[in-house]
N, C-alpha and C. Protein backbone atom coordinates (compact mmCIF):
# COMPACT_ATOMS: atom_id res chain seq x y z
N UNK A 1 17.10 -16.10 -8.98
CA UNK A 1 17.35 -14.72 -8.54
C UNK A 1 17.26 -14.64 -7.02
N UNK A 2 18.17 -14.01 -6.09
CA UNK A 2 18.48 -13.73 -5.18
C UNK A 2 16.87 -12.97 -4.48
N UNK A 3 16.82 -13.18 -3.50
CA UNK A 3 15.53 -12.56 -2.63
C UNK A 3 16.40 -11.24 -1.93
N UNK A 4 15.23 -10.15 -1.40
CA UNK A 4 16.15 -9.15 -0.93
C UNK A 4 16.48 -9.44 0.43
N UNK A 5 17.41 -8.43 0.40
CA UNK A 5 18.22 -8.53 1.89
C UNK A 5 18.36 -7.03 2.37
N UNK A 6 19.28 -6.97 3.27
CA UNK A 6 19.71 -5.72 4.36
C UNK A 6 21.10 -4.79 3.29
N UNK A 7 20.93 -5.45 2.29
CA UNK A 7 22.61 -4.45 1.75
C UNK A 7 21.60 -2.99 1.45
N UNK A 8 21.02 -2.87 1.03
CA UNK A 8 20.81 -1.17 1.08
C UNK A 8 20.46 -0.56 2.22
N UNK A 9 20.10 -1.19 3.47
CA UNK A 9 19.56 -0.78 4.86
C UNK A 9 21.64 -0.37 5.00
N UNK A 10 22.43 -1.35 5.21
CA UNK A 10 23.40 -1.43 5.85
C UNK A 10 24.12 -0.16 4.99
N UNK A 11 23.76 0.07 3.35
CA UNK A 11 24.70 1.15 3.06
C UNK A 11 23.80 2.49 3.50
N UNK A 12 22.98 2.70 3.58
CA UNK A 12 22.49 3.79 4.86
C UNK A 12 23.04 4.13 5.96
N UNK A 13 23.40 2.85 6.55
CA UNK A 13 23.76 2.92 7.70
C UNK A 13 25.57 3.46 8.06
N UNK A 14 25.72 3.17 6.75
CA UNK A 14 26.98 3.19 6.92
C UNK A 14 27.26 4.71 6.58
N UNK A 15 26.57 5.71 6.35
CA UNK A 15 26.25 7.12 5.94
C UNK A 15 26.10 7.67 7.02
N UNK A 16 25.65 6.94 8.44
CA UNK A 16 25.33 7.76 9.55
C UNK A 16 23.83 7.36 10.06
N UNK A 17 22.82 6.58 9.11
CA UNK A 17 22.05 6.68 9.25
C UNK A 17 21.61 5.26 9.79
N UNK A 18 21.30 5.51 11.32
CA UNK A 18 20.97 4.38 12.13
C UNK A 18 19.86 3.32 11.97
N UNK A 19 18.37 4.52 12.08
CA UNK A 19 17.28 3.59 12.22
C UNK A 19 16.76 4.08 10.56
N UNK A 20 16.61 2.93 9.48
CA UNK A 20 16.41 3.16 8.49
C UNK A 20 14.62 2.21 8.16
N UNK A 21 13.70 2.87 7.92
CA UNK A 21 12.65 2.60 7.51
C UNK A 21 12.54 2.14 5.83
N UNK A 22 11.69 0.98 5.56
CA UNK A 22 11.24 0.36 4.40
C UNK A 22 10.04 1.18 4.50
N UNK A 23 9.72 1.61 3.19
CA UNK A 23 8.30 1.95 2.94
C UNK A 23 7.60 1.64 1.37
N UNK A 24 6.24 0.93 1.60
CA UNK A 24 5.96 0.71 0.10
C UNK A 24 4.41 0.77 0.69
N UNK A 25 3.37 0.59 -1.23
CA UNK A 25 2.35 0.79 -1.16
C UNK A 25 1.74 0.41 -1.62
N UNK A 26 0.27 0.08 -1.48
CA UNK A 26 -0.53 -1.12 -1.93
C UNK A 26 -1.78 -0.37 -2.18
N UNK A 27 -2.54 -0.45 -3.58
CA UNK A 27 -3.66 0.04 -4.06
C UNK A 27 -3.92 0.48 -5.26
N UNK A 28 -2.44 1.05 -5.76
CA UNK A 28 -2.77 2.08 -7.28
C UNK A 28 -4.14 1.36 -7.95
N UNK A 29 -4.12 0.47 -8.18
CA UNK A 29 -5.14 0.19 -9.63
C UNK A 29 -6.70 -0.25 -9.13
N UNK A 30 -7.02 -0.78 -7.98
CA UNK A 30 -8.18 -0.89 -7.58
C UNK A 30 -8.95 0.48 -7.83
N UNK A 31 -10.57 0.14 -8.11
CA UNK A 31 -11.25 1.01 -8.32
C UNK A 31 -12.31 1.66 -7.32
N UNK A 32 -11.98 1.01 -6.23
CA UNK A 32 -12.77 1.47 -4.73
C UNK A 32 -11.62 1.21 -3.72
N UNK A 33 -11.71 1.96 -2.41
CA UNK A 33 -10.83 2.02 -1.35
C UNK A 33 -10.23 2.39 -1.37
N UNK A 34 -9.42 2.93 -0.66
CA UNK A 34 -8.20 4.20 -0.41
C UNK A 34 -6.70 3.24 -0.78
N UNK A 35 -5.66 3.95 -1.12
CA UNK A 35 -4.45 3.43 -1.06
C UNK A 35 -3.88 3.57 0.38
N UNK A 36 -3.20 2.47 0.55
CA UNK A 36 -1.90 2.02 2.17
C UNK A 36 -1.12 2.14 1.60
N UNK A 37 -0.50 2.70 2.64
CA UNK A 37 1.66 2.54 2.73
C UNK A 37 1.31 1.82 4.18
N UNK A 38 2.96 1.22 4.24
CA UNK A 38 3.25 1.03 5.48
C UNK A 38 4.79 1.26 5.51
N UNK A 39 5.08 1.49 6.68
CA UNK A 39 6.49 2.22 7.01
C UNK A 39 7.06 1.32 7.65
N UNK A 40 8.33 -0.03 7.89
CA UNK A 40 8.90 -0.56 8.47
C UNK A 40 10.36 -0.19 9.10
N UNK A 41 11.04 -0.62 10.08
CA UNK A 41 12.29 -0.62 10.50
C UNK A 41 12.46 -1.78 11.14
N UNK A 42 12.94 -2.79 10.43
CA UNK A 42 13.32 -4.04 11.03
C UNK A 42 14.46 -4.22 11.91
N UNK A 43 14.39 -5.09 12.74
CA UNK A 43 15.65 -5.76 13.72
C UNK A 43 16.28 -6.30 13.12
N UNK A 44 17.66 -6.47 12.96
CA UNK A 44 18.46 -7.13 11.65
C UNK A 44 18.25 -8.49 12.89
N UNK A 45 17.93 -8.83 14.42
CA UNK A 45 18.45 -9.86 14.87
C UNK A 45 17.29 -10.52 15.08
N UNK A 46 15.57 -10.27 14.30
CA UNK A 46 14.37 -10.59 14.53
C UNK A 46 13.89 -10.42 13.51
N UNK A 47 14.33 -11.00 12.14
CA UNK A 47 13.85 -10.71 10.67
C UNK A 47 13.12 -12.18 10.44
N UNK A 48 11.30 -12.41 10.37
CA UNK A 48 10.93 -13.68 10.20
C UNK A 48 11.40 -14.11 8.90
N UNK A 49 11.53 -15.30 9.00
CA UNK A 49 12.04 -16.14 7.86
C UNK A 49 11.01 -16.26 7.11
N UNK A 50 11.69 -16.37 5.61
CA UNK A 50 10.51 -16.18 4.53
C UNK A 50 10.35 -15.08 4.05
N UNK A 51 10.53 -13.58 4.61
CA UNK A 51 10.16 -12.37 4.26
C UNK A 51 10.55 -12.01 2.61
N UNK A 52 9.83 -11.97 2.02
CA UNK A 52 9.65 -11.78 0.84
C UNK A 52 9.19 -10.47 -0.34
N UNK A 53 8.48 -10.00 -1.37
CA UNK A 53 7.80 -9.59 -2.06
C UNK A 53 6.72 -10.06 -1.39
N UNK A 54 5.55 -9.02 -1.12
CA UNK A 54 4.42 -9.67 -0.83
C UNK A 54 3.58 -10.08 -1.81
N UNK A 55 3.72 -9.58 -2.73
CA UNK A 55 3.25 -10.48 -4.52
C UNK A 55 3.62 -12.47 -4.65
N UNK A 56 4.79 -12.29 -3.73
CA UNK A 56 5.10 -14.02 -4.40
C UNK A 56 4.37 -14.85 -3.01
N UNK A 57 4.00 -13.94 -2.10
CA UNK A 57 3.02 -14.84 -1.19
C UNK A 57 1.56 -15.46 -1.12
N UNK A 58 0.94 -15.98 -0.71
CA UNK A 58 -0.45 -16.27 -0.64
C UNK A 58 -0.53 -15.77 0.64
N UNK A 59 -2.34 -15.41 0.73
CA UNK A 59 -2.67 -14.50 1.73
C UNK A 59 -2.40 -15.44 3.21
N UNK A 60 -2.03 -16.56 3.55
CA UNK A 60 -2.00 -16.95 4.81
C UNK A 60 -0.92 -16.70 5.07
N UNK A 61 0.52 -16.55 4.13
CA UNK A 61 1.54 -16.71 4.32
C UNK A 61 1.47 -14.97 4.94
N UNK A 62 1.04 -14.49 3.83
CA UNK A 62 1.17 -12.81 4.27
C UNK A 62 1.07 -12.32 5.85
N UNK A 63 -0.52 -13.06 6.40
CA UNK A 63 -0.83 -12.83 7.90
C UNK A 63 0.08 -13.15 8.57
N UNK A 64 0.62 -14.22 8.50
CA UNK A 64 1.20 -15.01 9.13
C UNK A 64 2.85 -13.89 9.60
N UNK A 65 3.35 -13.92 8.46
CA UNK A 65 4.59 -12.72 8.54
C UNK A 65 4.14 -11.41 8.74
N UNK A 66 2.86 -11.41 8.35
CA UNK A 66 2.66 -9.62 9.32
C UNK A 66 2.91 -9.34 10.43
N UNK A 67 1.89 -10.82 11.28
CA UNK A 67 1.79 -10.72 12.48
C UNK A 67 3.08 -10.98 13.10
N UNK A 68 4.19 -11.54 12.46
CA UNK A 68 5.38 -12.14 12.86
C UNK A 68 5.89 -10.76 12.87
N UNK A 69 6.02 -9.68 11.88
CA UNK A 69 6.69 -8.31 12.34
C UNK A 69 5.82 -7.52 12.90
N UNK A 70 4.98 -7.57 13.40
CA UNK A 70 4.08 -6.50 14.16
C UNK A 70 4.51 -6.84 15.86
N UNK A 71 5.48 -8.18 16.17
CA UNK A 71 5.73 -8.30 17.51
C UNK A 71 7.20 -8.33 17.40
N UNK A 72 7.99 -8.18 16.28
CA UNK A 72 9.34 -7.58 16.43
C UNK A 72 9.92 -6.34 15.59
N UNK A 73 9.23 -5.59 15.24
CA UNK A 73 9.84 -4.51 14.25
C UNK A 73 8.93 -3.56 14.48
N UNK A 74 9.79 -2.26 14.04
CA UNK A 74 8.53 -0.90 14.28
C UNK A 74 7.47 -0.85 13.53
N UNK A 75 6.80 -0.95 12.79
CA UNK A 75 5.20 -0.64 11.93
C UNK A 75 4.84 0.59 12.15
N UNK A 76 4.43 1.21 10.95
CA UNK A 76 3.00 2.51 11.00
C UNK A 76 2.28 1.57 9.65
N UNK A 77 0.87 1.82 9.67
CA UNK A 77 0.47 1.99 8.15
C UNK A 77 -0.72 3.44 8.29
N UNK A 78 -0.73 3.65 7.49
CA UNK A 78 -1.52 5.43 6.72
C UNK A 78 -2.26 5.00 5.59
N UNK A 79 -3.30 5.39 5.24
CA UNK A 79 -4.21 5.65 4.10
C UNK A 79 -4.16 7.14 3.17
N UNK A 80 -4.52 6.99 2.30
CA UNK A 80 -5.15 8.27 1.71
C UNK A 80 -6.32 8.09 1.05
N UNK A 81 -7.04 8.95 1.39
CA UNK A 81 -8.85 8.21 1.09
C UNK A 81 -8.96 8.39 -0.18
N UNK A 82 -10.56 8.17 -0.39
CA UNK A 82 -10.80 7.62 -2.16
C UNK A 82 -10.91 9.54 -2.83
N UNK A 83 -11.31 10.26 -1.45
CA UNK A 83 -11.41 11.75 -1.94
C UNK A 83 -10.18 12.22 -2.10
N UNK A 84 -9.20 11.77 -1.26
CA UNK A 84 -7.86 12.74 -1.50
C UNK A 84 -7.26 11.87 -3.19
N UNK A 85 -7.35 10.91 -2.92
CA UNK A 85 -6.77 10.09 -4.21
C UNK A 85 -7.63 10.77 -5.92
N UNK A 86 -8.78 11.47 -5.65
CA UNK A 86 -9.45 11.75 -6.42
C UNK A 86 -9.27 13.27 -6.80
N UNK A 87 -9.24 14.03 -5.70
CA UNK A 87 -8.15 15.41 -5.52
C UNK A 87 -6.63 15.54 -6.37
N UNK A 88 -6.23 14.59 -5.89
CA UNK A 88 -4.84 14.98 -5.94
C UNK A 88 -4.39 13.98 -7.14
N UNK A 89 -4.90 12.97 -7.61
CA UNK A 89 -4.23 11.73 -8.58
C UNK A 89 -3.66 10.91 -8.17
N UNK A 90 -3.94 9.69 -8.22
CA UNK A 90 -3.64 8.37 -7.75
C UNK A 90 -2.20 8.53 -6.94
N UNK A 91 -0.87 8.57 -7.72
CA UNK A 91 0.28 8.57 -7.40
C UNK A 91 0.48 9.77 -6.51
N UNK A 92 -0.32 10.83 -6.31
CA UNK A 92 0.65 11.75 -5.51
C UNK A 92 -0.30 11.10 -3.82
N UNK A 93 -1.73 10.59 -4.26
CA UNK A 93 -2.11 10.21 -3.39
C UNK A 93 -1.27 8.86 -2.60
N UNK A 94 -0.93 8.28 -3.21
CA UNK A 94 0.07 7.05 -2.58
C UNK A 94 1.05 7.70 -2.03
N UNK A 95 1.77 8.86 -2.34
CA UNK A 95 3.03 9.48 -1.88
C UNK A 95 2.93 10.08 -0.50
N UNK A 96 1.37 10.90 -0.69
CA UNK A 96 0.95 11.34 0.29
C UNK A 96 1.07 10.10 2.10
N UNK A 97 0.28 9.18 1.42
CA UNK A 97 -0.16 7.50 2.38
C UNK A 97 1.27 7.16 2.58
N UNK A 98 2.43 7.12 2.08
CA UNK A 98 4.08 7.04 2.59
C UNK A 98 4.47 8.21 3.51
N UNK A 99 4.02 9.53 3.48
CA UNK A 99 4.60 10.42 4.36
C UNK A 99 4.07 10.15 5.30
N UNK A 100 2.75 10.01 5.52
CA UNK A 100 1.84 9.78 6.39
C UNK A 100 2.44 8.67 7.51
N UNK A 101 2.55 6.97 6.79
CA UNK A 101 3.56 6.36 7.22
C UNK A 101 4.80 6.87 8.09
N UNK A 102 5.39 7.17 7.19
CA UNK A 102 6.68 7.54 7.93
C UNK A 102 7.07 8.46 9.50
N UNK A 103 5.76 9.01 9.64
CA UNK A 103 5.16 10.24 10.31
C UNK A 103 4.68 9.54 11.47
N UNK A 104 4.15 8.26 10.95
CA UNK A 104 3.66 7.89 12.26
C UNK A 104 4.62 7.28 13.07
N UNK A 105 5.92 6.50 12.57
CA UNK A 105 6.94 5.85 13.63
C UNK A 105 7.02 6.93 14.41
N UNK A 106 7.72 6.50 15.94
CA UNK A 106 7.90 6.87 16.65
C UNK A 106 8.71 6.56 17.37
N UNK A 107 10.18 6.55 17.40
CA UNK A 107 10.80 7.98 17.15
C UNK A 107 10.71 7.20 15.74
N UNK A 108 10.79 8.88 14.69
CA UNK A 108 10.99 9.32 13.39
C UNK A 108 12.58 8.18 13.26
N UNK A 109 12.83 7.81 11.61
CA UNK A 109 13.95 7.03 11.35
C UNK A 109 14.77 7.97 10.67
N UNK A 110 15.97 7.65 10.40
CA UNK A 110 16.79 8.58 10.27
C UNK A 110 16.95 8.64 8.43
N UNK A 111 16.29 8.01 8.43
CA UNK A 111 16.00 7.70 6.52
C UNK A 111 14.85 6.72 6.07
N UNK A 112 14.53 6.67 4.49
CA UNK A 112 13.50 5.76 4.22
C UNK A 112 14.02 5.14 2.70
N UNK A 113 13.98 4.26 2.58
CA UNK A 113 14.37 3.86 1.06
C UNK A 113 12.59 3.25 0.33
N UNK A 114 12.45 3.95 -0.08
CA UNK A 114 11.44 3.95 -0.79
C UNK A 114 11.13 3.32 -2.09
N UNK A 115 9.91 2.64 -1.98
CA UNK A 115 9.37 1.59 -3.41
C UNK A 115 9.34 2.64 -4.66
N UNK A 116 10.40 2.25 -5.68
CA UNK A 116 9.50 2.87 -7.24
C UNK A 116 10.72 3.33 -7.35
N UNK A 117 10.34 4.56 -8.28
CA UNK A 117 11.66 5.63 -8.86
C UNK A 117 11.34 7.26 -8.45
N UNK A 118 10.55 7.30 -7.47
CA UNK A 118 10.33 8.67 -7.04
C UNK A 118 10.67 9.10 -5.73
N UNK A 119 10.95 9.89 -4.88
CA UNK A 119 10.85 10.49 -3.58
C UNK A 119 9.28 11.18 -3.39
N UNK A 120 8.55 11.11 -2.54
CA UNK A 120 7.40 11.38 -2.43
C UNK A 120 7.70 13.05 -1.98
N UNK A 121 6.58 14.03 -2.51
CA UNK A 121 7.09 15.26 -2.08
C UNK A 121 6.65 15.87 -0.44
N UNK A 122 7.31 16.27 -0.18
CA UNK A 122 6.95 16.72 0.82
C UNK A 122 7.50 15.74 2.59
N UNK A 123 8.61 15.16 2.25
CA UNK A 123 9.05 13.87 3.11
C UNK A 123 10.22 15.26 3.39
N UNK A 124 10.49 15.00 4.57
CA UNK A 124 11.35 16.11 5.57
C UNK A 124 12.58 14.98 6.23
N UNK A 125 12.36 14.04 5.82
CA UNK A 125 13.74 13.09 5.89
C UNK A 125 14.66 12.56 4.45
N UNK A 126 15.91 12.44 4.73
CA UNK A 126 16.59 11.47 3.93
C UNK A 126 15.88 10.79 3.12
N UNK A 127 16.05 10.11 1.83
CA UNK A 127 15.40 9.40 1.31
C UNK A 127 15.88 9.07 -0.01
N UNK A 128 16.26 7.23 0.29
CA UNK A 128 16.18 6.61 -1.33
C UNK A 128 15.04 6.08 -1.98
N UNK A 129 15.05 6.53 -3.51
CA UNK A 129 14.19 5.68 -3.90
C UNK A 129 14.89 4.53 -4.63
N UNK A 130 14.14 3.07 -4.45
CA UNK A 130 14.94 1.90 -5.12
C UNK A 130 13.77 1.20 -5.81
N UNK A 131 13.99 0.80 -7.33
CA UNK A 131 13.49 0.45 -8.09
C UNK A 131 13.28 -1.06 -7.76
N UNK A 132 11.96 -1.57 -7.80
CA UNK A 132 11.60 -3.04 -7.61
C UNK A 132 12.34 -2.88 -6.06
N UNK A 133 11.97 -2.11 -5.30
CA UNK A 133 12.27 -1.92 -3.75
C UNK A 133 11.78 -3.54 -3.46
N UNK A 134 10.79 -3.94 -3.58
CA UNK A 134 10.16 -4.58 -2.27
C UNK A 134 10.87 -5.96 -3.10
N UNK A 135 11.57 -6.68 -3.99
CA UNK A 135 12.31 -7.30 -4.08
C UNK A 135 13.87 -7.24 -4.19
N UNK A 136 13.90 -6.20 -3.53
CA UNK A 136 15.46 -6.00 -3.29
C UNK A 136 16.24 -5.41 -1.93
N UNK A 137 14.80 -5.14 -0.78
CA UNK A 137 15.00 -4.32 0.11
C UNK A 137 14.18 -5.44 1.30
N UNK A 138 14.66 -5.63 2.18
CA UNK A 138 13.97 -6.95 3.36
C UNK A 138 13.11 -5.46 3.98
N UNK A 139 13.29 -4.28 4.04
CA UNK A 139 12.65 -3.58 5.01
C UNK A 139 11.10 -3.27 3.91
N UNK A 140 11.54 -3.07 2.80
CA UNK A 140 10.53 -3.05 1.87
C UNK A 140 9.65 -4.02 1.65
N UNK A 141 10.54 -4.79 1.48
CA UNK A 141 10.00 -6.23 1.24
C UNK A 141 8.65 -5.91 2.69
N UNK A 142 8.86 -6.39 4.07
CA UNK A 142 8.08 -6.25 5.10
C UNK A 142 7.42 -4.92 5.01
N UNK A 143 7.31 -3.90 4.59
CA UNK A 143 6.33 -2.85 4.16
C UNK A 143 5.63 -3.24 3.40
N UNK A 144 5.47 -4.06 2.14
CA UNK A 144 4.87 -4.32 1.40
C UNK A 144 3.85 -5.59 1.57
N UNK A 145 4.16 -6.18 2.66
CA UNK A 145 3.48 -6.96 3.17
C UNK A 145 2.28 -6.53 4.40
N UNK A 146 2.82 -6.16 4.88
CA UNK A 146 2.01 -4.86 6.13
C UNK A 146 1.14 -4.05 5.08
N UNK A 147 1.25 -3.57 4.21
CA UNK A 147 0.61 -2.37 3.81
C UNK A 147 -0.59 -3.55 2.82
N UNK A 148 -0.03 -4.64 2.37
CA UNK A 148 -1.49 -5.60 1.70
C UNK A 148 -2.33 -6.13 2.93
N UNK A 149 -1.91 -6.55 4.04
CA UNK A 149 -2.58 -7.18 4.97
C UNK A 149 -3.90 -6.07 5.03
N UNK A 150 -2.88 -5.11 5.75
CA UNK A 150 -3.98 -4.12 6.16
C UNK A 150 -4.90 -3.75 5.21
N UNK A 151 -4.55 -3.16 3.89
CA UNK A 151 -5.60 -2.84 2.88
C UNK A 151 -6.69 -3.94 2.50
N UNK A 152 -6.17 -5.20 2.59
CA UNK A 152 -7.22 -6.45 2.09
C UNK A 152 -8.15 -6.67 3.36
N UNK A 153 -7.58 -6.39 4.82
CA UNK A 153 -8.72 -6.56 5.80
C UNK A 153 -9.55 -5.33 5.96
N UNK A 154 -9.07 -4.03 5.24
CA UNK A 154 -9.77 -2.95 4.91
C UNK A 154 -11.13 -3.31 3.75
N UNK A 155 -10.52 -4.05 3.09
CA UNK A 155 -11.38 -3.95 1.83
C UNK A 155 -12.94 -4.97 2.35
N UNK A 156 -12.91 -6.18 2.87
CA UNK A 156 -12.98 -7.53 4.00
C UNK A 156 -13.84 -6.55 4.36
N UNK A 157 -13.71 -5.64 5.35
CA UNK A 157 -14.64 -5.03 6.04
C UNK A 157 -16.21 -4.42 5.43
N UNK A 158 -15.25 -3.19 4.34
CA UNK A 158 -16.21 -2.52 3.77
C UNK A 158 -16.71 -3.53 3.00
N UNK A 159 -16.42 -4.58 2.20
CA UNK A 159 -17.74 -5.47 1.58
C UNK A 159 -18.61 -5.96 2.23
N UNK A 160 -18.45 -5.87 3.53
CA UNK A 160 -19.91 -6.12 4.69
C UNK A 160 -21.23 -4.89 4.55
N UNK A 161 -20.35 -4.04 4.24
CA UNK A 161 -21.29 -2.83 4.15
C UNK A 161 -21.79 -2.65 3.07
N UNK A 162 -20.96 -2.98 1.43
CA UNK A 162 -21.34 -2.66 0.86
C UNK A 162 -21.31 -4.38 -0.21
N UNK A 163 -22.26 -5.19 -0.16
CA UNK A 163 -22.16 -6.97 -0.70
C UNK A 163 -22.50 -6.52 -2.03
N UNK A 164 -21.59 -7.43 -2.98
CA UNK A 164 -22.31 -7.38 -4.43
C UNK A 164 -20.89 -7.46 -4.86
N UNK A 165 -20.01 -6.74 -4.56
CA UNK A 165 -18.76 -6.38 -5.38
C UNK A 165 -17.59 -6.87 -5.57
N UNK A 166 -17.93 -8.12 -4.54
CA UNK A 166 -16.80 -8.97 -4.08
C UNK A 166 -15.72 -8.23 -3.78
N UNK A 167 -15.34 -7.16 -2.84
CA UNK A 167 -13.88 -6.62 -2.69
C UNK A 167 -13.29 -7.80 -1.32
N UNK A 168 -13.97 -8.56 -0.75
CA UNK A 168 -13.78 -9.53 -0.47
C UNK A 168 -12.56 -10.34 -0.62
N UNK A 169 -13.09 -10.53 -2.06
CA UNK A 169 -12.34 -11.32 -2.87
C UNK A 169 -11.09 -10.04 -4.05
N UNK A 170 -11.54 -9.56 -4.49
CA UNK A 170 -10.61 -8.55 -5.51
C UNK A 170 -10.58 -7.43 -5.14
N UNK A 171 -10.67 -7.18 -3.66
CA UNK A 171 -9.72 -6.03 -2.65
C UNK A 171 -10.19 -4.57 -3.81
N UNK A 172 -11.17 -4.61 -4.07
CA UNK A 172 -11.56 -3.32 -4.93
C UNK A 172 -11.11 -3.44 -6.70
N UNK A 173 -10.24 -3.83 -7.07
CA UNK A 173 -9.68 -4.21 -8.36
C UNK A 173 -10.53 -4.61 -9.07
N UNK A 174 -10.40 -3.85 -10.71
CA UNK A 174 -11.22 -4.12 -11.39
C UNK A 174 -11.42 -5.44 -12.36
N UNK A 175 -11.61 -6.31 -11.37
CA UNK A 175 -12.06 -7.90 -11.67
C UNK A 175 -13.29 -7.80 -12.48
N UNK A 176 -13.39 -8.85 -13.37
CA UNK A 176 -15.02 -8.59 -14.33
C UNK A 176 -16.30 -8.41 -13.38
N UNK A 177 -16.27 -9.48 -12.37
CA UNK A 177 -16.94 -9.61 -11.15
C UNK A 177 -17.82 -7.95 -11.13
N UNK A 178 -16.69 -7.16 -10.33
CA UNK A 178 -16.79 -5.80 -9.77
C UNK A 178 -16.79 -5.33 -10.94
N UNK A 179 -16.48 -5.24 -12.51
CA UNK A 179 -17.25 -4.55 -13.10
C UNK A 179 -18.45 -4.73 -13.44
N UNK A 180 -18.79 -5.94 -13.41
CA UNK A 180 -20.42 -6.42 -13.80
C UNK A 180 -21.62 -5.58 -12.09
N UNK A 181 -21.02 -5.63 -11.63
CA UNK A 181 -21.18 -5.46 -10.10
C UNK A 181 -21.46 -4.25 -10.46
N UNK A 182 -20.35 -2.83 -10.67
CA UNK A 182 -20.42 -1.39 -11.02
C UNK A 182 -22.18 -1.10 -11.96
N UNK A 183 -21.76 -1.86 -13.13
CA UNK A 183 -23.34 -1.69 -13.54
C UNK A 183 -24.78 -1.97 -13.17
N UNK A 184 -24.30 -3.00 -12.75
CA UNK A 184 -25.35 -3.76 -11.92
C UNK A 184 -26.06 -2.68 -10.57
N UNK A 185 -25.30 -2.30 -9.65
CA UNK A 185 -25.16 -1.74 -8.62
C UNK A 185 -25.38 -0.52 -8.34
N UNK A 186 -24.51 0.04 -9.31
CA UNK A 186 -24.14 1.32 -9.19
C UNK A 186 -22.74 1.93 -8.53
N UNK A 187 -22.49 3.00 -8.18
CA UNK A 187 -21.23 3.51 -7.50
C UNK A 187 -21.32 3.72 -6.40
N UNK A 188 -20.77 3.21 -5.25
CA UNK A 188 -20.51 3.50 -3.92
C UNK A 188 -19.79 4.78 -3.27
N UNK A 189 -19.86 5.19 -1.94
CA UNK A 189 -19.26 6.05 -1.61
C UNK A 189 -17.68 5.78 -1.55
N UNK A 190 -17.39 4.74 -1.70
CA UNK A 190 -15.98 3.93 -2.14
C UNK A 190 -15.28 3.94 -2.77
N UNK A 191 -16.01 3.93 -4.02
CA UNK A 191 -15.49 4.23 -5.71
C UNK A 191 -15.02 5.28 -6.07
N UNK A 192 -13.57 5.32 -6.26
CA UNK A 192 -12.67 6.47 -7.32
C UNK A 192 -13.66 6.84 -8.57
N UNK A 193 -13.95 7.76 -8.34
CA UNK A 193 -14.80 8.94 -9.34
C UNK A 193 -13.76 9.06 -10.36
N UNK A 194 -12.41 9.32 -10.06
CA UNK A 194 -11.86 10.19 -11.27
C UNK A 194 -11.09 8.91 -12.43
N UNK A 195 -11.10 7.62 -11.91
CA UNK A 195 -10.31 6.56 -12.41
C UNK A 195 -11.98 5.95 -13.88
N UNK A 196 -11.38 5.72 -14.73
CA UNK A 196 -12.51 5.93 -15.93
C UNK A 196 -13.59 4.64 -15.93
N UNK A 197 -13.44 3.73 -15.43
CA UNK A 197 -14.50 2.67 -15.22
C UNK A 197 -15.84 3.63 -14.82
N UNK A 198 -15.76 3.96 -13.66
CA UNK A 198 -16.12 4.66 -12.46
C UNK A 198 -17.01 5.76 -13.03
N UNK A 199 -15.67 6.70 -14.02
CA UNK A 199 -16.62 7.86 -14.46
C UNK A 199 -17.56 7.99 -15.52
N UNK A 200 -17.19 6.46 -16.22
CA UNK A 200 -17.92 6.55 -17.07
C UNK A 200 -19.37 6.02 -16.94
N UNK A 201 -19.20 5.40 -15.81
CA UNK A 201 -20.64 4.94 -15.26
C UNK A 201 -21.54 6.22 -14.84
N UNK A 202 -21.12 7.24 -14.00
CA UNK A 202 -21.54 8.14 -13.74
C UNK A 202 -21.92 8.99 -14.86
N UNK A 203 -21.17 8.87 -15.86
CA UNK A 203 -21.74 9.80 -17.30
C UNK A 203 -22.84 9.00 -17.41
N UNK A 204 -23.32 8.36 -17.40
CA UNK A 204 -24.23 7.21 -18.07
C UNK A 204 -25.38 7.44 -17.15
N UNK A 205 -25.33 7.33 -15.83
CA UNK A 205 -25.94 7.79 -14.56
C UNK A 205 -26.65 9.15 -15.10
N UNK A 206 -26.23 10.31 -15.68
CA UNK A 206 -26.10 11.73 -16.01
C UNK A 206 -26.71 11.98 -17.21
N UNK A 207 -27.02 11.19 -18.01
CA UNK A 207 -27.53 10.96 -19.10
C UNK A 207 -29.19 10.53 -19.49
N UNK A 208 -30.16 12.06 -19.78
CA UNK A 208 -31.11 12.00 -19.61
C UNK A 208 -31.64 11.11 -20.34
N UNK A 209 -33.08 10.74 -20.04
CA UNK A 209 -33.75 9.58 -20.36
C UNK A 209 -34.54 9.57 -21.11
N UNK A 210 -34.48 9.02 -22.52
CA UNK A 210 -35.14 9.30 -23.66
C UNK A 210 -36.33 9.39 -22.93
């Protein structure tokens, strides 16, 4: 199977629409840490070789091509925290972390072709959504890589603060590890409340003592 390329950037373009942004997002299923987007617009004449799905990479390869588009292509990445994600529901919270993205280029792109089968609400630009984006879209593809870097050196961090849970290692995801960890531990200021691992610990937490 073919790796993605520039044909959906170029039929944008061919609509009028010049500077066209990749955007995708990294987090739904982990059970601590906020969800990333990241927002790309690549140079069709500065595209690192290799750019891929960031799923079929290993994490050196990932840095490695981050850092390779962070010195030739535009970048934003955006969060939506573990409260808004808990507010609002996982997915509108990711939608939210793409506008956010998109918001931050500078200048604004004249469109975004977007990971999944939805338009995120509230996006005040153009916008495709393309199914299995980040293997069919090179701008996606490089959003989807940007938006794991950043979230896994997000996650890297906060396990300094908070040791036991290995997000280290399983970037918040509910690995047996981090669930043995959840009981063990308890719930962090980190932890998605509304996602059911999580809440059901807290029922249990809530639950007076013979």
């Amino acid at each position: 199977m073919a790796g993605p390329d520039l044909d959906h950037e170029r039929a944008a373009q061919a609509l009028g629409h010049a500077r066209v942004a990749g955007v995708d997002e990294v987090g739904r299923g982990p059970l601590a840490g906020p969800v990333t987007a990241a927002a790309v617009i690549l140079d069709p004449e500065c595209i690192p070789e290799g750019l891929t799905d960031s799923k079929k990479l290993g994490r050196a390869r990932r840095e490695t091509l981050c850092a390779a588009l962070m010195g030739c292509a535009q970048v934003s990445v955006a969060h939506a925290s573990v409260e808004e994600i808990d507010a609002l529901n996982i997915l509108r919270a990711a939608h939210l972390a793409m506008v956010r993205a998109l918001a931050a280029l500078d200048p604004m792109p004249d469109m975004a072709l977007i990971d999944g089968n939805l338009i995120p609400q509230g996006l005040t630009l153009p916008a495709r959504a393309v199914i299995r984006g980040d293997a069919a879209s090179l701008s996606i593809a490089a959003a989807s890589i940007v938006a794991k870097v950043a979230r896994d050196r997000l996650m890297r961090e906060l396990a300094q603060s908070f040791p036991g849970y290995g997000w280290e290692r399983n970037a918040g995801y509910p690995s047996p590890a981090h669930r043995t960890a959840l009981q063990d531990l308890g719930v962090t200021p980190h932890h998605r409340r509304s996602f059911r691992p999580v809440h059901e610990i807290l029922d249990q937490e809530r639950q007076p003592t013979p």
